[in-house]
N, C-alpha and C. Protein backbone atom coordinates (compact mmCIF):
# COMPACT_ATOMS: atom_id res chain seq x y z
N UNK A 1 60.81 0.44 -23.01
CA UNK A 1 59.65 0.09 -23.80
C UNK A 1 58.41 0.66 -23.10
N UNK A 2 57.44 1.45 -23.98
CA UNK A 2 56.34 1.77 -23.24
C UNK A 2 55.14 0.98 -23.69
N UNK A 3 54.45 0.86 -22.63
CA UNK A 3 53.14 0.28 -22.42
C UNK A 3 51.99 0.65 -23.54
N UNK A 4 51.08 0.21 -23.95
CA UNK A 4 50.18 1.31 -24.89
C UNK A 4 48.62 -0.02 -24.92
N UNK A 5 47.62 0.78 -24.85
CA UNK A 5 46.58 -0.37 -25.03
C UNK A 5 45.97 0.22 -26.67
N UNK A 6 45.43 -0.87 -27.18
CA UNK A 6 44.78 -0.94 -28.10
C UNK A 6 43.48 -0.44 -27.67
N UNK A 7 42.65 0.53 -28.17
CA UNK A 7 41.32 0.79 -28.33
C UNK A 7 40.67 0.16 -29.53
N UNK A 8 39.60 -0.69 -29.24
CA UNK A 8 39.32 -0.68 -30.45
C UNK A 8 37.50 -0.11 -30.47
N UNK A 9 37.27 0.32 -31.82
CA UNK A 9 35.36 1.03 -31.84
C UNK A 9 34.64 -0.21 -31.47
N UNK A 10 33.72 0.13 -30.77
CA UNK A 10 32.80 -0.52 -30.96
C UNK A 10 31.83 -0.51 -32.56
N UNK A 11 31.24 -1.79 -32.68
CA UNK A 11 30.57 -1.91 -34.13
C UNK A 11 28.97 -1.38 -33.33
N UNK A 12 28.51 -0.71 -34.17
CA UNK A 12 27.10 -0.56 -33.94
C UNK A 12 26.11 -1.94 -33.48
N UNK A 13 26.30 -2.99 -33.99
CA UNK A 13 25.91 -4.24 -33.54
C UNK A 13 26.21 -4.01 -32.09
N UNK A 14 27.43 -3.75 -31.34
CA UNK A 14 27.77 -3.64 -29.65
C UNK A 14 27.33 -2.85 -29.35
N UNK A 15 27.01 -1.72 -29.94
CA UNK A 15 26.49 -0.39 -29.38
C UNK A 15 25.03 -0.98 -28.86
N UNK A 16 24.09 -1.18 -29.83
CA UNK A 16 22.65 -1.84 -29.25
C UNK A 16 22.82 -3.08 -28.58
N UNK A 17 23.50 -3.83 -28.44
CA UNK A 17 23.49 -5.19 -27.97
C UNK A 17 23.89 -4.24 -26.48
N UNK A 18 24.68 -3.45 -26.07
CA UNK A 18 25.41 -2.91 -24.87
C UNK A 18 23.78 -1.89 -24.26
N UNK A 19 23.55 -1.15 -25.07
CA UNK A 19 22.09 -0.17 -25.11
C UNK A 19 21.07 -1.23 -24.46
N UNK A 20 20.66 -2.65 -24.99
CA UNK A 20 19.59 -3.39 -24.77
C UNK A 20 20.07 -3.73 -23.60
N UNK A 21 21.30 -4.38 -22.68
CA UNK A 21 21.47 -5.00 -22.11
C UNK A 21 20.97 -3.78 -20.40
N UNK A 22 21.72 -2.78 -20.83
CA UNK A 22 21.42 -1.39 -20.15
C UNK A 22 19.80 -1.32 -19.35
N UNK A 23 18.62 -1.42 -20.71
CA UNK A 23 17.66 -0.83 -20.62
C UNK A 23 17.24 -2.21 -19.53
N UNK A 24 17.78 -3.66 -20.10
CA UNK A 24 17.10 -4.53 -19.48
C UNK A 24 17.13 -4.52 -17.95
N UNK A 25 18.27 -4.04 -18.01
CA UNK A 25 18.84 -4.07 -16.52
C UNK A 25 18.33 -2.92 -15.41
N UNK A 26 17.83 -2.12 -16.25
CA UNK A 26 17.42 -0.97 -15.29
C UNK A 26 15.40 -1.41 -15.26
N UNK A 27 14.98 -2.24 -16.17
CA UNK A 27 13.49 -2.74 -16.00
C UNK A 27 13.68 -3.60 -14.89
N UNK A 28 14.48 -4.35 -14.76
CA UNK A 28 14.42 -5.89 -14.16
C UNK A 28 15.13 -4.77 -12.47
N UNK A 29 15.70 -3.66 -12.77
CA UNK A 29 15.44 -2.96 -11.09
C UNK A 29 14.05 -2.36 -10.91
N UNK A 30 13.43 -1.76 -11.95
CA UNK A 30 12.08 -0.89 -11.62
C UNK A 30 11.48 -2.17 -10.88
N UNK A 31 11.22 -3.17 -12.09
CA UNK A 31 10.24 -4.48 -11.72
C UNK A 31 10.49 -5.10 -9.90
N UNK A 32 12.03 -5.02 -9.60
CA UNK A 32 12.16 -5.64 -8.23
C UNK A 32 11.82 -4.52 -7.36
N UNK A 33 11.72 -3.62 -7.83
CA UNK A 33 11.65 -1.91 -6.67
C UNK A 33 9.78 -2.36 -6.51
N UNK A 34 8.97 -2.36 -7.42
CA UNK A 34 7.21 -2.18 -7.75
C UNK A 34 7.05 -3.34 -7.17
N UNK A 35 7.52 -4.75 -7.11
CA UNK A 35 7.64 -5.92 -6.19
C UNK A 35 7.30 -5.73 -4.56
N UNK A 36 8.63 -4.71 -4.59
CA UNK A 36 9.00 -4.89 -2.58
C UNK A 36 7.65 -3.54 -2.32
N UNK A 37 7.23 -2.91 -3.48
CA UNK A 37 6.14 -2.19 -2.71
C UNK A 37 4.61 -2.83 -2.53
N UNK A 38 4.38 -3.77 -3.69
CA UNK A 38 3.70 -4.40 -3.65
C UNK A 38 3.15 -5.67 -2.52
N UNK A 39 4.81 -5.73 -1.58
CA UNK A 39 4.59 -6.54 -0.80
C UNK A 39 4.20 -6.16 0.10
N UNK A 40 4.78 -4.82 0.66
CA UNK A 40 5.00 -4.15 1.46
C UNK A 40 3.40 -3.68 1.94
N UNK A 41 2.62 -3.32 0.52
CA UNK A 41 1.35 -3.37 0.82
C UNK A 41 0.10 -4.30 1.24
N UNK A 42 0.67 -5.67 1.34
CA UNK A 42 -0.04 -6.50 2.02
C UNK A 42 0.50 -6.75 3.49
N UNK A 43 1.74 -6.19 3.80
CA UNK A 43 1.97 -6.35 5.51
C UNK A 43 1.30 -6.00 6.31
N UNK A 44 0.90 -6.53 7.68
CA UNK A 44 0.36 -5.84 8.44
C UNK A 44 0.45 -4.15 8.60
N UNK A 45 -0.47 -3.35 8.66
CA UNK A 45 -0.40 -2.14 9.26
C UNK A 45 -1.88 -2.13 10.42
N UNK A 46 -1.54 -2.18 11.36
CA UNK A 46 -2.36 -2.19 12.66
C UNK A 46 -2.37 -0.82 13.12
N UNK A 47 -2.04 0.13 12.44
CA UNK A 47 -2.37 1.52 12.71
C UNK A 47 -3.84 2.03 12.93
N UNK A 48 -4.13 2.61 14.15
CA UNK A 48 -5.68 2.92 14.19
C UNK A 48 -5.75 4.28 12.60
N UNK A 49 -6.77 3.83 12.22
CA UNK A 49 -7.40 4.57 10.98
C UNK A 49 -6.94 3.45 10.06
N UNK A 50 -6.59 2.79 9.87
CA UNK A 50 -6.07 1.94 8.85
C UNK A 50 -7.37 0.91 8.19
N UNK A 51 -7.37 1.13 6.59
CA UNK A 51 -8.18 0.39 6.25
C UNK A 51 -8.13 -1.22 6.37
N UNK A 52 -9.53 -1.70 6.15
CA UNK A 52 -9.73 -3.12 6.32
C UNK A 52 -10.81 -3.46 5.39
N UNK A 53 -11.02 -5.08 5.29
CA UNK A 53 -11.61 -5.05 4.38
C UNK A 53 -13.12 -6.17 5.18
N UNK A 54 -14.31 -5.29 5.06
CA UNK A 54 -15.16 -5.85 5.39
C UNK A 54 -16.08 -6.57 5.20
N UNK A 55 -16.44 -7.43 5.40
CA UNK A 55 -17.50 -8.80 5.01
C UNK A 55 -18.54 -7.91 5.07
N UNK A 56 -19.86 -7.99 3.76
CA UNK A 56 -20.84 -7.58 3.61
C UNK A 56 -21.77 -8.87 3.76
N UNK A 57 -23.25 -8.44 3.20
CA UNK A 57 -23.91 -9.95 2.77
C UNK A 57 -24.40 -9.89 1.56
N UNK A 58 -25.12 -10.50 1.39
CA UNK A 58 -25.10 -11.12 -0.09
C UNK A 58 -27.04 -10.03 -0.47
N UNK A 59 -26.46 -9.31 -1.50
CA UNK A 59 -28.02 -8.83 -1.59
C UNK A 59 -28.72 -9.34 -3.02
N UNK A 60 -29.52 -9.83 -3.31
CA UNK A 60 -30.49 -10.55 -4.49
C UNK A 60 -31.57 -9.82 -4.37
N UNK A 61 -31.55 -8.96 -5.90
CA UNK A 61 -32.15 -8.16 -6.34
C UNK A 61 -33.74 -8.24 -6.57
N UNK A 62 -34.00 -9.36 -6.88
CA UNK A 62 -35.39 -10.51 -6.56
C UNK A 62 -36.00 -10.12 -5.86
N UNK A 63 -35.48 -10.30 -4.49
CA UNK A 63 -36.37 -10.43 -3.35
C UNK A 63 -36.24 -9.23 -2.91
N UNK A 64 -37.22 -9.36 -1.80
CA UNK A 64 -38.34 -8.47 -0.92
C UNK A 64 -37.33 -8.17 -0.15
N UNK A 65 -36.94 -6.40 0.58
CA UNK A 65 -36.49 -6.30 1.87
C UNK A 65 -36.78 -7.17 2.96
N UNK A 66 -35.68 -8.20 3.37
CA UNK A 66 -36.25 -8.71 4.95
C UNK A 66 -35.20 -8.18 5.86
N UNK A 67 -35.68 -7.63 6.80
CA UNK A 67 -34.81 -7.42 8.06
C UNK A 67 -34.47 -8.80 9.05
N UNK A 68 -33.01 -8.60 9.04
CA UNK A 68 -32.98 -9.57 9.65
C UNK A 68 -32.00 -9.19 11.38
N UNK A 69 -31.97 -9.93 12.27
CA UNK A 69 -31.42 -9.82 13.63
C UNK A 69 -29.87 -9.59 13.53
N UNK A 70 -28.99 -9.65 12.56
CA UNK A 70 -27.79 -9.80 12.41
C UNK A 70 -27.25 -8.05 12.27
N UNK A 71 -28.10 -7.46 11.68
CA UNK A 71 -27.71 -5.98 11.97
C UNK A 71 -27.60 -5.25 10.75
């Protein structure tokens, strides 16, 4: 007796249901890939040249230039 498998078609209903499941699956990797870079960009980098983010002061358009001792 020989062995034999049944093939059966897929219905177009499986075809997109199989298609959607595909596309979802390859967003939900982009989305975790744009994540770990996103994190990656708030880690420390203590590299000399490396940007930082610097405290300014507060300027009000109002008033008069005052110089002040702080620099």
């Amino acid at each position: 007796m020989t062995s034999f498998s049944i093939t059966r078609k897929k219905t177009p209903f499986q075809k997109h249901r199989e298609e959607e499941e595909a596309k979802k699956k390859r967003e939900e990797d982009e989305t975790a890939r744009l994540y770990e870079e996103f994190v990656a960009s708030f880690q420390g980098d203590n590299a000399p040249g490396s940007k930082a983010f610097v405290r300014g002061g507060t300027i009000n358009p109002n008033e008069k230039f005052k110089p002040n001792s702080e620099g």
